[in-house]
C-alpha atoms as a PDB file:
ATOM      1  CA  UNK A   1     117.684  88.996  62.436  1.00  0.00           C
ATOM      2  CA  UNK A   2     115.994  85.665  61.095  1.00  0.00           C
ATOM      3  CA  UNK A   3     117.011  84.249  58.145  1.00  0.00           C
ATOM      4  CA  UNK A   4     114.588  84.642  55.044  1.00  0.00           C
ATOM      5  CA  UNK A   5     115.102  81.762  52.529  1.00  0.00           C
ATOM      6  CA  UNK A   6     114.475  83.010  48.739  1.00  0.00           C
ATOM      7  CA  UNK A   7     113.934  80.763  46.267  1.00  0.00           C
ATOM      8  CA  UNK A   8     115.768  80.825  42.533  1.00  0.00           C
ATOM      9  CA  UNK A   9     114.081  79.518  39.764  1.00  0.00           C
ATOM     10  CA  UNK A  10     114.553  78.839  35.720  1.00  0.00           C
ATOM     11  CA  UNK A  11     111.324  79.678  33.937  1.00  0.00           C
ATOM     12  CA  UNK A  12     110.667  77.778  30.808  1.00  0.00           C
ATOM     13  CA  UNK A  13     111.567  81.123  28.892  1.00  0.00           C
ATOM     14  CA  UNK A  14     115.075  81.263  30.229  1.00  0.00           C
ATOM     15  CA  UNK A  15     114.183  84.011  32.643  1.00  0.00           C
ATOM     16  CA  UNK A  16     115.846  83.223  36.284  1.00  0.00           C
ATOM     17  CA  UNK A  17     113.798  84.628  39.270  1.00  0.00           C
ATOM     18  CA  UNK A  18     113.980  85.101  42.584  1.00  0.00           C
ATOM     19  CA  UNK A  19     110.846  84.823  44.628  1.00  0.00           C
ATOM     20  CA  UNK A  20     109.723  83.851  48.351  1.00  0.00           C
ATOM     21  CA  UNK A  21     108.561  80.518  48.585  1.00  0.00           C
ATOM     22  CA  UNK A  22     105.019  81.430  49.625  1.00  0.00           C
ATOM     23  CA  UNK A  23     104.740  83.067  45.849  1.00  0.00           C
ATOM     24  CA  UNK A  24     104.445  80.126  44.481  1.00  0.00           C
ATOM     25  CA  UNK A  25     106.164  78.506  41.416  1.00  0.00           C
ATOM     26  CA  UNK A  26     104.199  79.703  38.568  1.00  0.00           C
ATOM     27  CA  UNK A  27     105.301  82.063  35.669  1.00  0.00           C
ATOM     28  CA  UNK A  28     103.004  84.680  36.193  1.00  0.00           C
ATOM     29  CA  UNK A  29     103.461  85.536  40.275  1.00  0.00           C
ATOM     30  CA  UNK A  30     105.583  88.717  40.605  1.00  0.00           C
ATOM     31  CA  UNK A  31     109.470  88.046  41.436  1.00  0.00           C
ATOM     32  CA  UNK A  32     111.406  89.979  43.810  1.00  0.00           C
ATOM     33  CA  UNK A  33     114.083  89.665  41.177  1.00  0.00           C
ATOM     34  CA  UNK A  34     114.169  88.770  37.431  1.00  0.00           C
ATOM     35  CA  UNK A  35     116.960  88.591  35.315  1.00  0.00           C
ATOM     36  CA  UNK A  36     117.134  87.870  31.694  1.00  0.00           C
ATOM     37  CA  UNK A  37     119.897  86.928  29.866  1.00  0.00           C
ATOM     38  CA  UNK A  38     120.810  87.358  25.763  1.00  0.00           C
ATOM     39  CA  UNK A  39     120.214  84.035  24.047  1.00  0.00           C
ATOM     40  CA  UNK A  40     123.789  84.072  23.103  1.00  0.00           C
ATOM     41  CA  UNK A  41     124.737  84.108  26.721  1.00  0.00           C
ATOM     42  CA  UNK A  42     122.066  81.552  27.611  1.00  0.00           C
ATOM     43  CA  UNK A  43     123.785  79.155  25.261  1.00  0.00           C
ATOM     44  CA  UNK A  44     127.039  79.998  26.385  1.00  0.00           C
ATOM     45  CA  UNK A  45     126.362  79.825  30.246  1.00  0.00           C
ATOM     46  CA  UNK A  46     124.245  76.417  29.318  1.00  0.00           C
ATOM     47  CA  UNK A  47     123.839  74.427  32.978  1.00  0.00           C
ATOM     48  CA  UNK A  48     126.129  76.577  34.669  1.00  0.00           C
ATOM     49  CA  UNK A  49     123.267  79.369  34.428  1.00  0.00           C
ATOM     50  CA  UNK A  50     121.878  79.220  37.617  1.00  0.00           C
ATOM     51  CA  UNK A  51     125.204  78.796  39.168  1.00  0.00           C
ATOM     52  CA  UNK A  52     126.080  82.233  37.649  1.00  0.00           C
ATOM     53  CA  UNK A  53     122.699  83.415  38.532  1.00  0.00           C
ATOM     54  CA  UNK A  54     123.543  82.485  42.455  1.00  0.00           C
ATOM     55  CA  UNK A  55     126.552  84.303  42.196  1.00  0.00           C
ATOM     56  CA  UNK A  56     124.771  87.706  41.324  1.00  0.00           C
ATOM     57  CA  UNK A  57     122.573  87.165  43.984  1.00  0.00           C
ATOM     58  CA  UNK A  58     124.264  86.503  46.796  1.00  0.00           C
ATOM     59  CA  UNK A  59     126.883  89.367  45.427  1.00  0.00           C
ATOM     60  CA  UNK A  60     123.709  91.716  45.581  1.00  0.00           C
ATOM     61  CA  UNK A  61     122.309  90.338  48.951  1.00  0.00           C
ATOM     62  CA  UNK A  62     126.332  90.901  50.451  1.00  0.00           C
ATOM     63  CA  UNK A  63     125.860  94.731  48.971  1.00  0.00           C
ATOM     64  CA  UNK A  64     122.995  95.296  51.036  1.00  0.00           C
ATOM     65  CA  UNK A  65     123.813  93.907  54.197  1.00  0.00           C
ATOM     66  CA  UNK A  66     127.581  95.742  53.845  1.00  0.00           C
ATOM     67  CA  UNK A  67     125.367  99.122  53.153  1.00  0.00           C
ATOM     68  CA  UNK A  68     122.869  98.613  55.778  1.00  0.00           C
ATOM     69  CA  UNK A  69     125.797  97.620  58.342  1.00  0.00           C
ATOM     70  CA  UNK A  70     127.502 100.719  57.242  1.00  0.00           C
ATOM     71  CA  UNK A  71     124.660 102.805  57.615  1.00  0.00           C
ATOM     72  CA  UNK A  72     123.044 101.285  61.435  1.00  0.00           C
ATOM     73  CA  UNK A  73     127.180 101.338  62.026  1.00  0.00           C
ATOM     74  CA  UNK A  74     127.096  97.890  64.009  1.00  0.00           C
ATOM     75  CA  UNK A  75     130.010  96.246  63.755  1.00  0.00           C
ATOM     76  CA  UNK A  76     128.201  92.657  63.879  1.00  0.00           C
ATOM     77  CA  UNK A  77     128.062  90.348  60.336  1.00  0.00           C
ATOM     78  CA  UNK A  78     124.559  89.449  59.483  1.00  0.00           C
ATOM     79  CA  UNK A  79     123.220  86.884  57.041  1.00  0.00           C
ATOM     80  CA  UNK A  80     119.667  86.919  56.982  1.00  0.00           C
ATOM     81  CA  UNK A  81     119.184  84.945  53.689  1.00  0.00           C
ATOM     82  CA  UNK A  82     119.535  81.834  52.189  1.00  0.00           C
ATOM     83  CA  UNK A  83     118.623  81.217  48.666  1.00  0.00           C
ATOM     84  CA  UNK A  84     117.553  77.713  47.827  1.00  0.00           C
ATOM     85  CA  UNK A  85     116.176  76.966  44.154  1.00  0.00           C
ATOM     86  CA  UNK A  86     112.672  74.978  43.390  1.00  0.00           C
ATOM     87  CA  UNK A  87     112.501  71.922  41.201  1.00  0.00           C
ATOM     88  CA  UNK A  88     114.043  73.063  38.170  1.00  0.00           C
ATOM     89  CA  UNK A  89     117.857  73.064  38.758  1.00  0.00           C
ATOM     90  CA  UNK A  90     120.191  72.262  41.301  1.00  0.00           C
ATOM     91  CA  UNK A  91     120.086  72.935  44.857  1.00  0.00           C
ATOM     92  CA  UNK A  92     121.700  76.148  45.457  1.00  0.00           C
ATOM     93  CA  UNK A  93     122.794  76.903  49.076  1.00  0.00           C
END
């Protein structure tokens, strides 16, 4: 399977997203993924948000290629994404 690179992104509301590069990096495109997180938490998390925000998605992207492994019952490991962010954060790989 080729690997798909995803891109996460902070929008200027706090919202982190996770889109397809072709989407585009504006506000209003539709994400494959958006989470938002409490205020509080936002404060809390402070830079370390997208690194927490990585986390949950490569945790989700392991779930589904452990349940789709299960399922096609191949035996083989398969990584077919990478999630690298845009321009507003750190490089996440």
């Amino acid at each position: 399977m080729p690997e798909q690179q995803l891109e996460l992104l902070q929008l200027e509301n706090g919202d982190v997203v996770l889109k397809r590069p072709d989407q585009g990096r504006s506000d209003d495109s539709e994400p494959l993924v958006r989470v938002r997180f409490a205020p509080e938490l936002l404060h809390m998390l402070g830079d370390d948000l997208l690194e927490v925000a990585h986390a949950m998605m490569e945790a989700a992207a392991d779930a589904v290629g452990d349940l789709q492994q299960s399922a096609s019952g191949d035996d083989t490991e398969h990584d077919g994404w990478e999630l690298i962010s845009g321009n507003r954060g750190p490089t996440l790989h």
